[in-house]
Protein backbone atom coordinates (compact mmCIF):
# COMPACT_ATOMS: atom_id res chain seq x y z
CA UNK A 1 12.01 1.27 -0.71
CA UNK A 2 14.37 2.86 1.59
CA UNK A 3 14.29 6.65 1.68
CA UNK A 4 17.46 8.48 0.53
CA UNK A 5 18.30 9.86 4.73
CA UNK A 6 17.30 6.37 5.63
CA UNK A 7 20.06 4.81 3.31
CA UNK A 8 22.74 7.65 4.20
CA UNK A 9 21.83 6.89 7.68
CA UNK A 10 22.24 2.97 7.61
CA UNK A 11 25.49 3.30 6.10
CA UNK A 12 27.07 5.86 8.36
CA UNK A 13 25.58 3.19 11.30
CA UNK A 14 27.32 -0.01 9.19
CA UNK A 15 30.51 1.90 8.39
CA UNK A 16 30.78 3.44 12.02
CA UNK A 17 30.57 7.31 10.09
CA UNK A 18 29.95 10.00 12.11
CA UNK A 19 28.80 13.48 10.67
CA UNK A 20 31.72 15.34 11.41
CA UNK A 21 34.01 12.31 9.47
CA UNK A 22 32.12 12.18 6.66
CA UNK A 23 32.47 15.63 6.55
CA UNK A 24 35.86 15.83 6.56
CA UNK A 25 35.96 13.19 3.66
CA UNK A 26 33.25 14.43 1.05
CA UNK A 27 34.25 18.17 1.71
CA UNK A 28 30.27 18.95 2.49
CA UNK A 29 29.63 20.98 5.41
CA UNK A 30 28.28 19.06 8.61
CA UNK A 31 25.10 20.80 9.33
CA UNK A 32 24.15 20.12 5.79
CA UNK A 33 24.78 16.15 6.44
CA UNK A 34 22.45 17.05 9.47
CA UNK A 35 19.61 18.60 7.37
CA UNK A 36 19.41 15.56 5.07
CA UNK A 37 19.17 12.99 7.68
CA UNK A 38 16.73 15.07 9.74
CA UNK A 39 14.93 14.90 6.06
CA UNK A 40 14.76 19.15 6.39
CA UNK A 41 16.45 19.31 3.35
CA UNK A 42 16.06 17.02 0.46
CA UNK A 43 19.03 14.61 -1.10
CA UNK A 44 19.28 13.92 -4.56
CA UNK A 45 19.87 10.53 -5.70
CA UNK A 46 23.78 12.25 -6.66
CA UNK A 47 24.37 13.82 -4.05
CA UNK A 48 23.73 10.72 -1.86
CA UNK A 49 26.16 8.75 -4.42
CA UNK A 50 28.46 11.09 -3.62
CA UNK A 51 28.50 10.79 0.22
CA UNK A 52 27.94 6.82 0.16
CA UNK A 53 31.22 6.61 -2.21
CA UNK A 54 33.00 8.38 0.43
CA UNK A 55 31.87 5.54 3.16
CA UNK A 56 32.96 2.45 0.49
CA UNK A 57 28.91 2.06 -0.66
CA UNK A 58 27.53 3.19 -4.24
CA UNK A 59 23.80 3.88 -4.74
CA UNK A 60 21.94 1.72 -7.06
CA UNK A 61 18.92 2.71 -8.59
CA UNK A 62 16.42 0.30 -9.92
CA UNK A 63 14.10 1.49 -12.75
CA UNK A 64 11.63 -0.70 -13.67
CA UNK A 65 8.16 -0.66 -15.59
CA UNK A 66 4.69 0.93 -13.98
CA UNK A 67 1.53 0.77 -15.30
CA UNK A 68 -0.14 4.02 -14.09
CA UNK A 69 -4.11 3.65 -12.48
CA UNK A 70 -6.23 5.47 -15.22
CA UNK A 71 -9.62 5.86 -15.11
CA UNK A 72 -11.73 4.48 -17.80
CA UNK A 73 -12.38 7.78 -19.83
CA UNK A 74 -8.12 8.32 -19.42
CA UNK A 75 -7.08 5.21 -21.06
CA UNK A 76 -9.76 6.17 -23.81
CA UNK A 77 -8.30 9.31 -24.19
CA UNK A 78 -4.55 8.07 -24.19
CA UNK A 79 -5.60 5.27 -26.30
CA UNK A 80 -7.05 7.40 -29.15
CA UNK A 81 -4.45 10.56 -28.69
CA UNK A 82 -1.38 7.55 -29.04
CA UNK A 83 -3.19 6.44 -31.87
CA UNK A 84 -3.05 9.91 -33.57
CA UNK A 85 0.35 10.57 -32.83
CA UNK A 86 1.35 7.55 -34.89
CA UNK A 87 0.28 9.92 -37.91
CA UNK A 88 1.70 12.88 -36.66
CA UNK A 89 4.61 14.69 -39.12
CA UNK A 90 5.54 18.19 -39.92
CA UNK A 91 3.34 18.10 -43.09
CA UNK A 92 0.09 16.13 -41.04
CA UNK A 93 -0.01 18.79 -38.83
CA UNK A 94 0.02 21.89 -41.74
CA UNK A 95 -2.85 20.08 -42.87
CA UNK A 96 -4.84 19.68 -39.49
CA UNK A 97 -3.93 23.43 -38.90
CA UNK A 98 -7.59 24.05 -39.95
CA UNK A 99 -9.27 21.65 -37.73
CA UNK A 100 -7.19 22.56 -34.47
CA UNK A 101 -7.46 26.12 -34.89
CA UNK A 102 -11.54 25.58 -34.86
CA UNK A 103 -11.02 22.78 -31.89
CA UNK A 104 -8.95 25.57 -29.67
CA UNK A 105 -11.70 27.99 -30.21
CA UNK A 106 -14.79 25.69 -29.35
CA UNK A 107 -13.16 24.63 -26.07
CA UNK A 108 -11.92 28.00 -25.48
CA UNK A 109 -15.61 28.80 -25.08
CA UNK A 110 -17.07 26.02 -23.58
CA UNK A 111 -14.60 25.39 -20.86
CA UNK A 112 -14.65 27.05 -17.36
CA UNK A 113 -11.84 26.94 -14.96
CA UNK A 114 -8.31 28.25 -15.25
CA UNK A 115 -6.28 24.38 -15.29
CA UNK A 116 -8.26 24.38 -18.30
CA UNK A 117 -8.20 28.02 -20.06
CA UNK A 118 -4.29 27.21 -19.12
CA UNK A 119 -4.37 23.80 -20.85
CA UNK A 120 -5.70 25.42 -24.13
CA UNK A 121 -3.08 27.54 -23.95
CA UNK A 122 -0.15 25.26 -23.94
CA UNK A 123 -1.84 23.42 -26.40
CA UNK A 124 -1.87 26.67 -28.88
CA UNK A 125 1.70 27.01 -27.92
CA UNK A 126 2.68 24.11 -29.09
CA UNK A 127 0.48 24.05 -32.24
CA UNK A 128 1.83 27.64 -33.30
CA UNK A 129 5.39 26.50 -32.27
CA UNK A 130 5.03 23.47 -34.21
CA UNK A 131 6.43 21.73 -31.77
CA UNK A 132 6.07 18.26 -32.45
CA UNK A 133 8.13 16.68 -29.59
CA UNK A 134 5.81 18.70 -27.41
CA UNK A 135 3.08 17.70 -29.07
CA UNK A 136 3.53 13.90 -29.43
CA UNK A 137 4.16 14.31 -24.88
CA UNK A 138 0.92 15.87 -24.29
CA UNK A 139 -0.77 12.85 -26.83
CA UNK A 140 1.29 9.82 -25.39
CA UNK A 141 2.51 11.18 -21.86
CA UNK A 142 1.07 9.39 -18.56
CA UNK A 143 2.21 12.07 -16.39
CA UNK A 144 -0.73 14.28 -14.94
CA UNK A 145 0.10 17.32 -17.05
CA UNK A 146 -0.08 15.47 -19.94
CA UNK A 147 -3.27 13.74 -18.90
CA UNK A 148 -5.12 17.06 -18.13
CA UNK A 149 -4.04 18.55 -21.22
CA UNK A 150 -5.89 15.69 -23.24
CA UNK A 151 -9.04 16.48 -21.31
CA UNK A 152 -9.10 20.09 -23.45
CA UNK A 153 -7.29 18.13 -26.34
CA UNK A 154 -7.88 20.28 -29.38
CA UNK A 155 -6.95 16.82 -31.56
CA UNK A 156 -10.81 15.96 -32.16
CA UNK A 157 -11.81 14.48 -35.76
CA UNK A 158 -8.56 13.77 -37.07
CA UNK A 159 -8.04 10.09 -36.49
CA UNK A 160 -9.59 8.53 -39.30
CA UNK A 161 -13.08 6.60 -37.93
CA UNK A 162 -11.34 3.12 -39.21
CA UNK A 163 -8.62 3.51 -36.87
CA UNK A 164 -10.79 5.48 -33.98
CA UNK A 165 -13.12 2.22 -34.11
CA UNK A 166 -10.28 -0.30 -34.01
CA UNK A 167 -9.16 1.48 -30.81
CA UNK A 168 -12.67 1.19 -29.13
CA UNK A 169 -12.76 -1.68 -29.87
CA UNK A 170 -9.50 -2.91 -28.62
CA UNK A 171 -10.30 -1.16 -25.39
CA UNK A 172 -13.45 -2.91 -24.82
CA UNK A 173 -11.93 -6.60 -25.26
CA UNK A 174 -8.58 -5.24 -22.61
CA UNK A 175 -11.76 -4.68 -20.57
């Protein structure tokens, strides 16, 4: 895929655009056109929209399905956390309030390093916000943050074993 100065720079070559023109036409300033295509300054996907529509181009974006590389002990992790979440309501979590409150303090002691210490944090945010949105990201999300935060995940013994088992084992036939 074509960077975003690459594209503004093909079209300006196809439509016979120089700087100063397209300038002129979009209203934004010439040494900024510069700075993108030198790539000093980044373009966002609308501002590039915005200068191709001034040259007789749109931008198309095309969004399609990734399955992020996690290791082995990741998938677990998401696998059991997206499990969980599937349980997760206003009243669920009054009633693990217990249980995470004694999680947060255990790995509050037993882990070193400040991603970590950080991680328990945001998870005790969240918990004492009763934020469930932010909770249900940090369980299901494939984004690093979200992936780090399960490695200090305070969500331990809540899953019923029935359901915890069903998920080990689904993992081991995927492989």
């Amino acid at each position: 895929m074509s960077s975003r100065r690459d594209i503004l720079r093909q079209v300006m070559l196809q439509t016979g655009t120089t700087q100063t023109t397209l300038s002129r036409i979009s209203g934004v300033h010439q040494p900024s056109i510069s700075q993108f295509l030198s790539g000093r300054v980044d373009l966002s996907d609308e501002q590039l929209d915005r200068l191709l529509s001034c040259m007789g181009h749109r931008l198309e974006v095309v969004r399609r399905p990734v399955s992020p590389e996690l290791t082995h002990s990741e998938r677990r992790s998401w696998s059991l956390h997206r499990q969980l979440s599937t349980h997760l309501t206003r009243e669920t979590l009054e009633e693990w309030l217990p249980t995470l409150r004694r999680n947060l303090e255990r790995e509050r002691t037993s882990v070193r390093g400040i991603v970590h210490l950080d991680n328990i944090e945001r998870w005790q945010d969240l918990i004492d916000r009763r934020d469930l949105r932010g909770l249900r990201q940090a369980m299901t999300g494939l984004d690093r943050d979200s992936i780090e935060m399960r490695e200090v995940s305070p969500m331990g013994g809540l899953l019923p074993d029935v359901e915890r088992l069903e998920v080990l084992r689904g993992l081991k036939r995927a492989g």
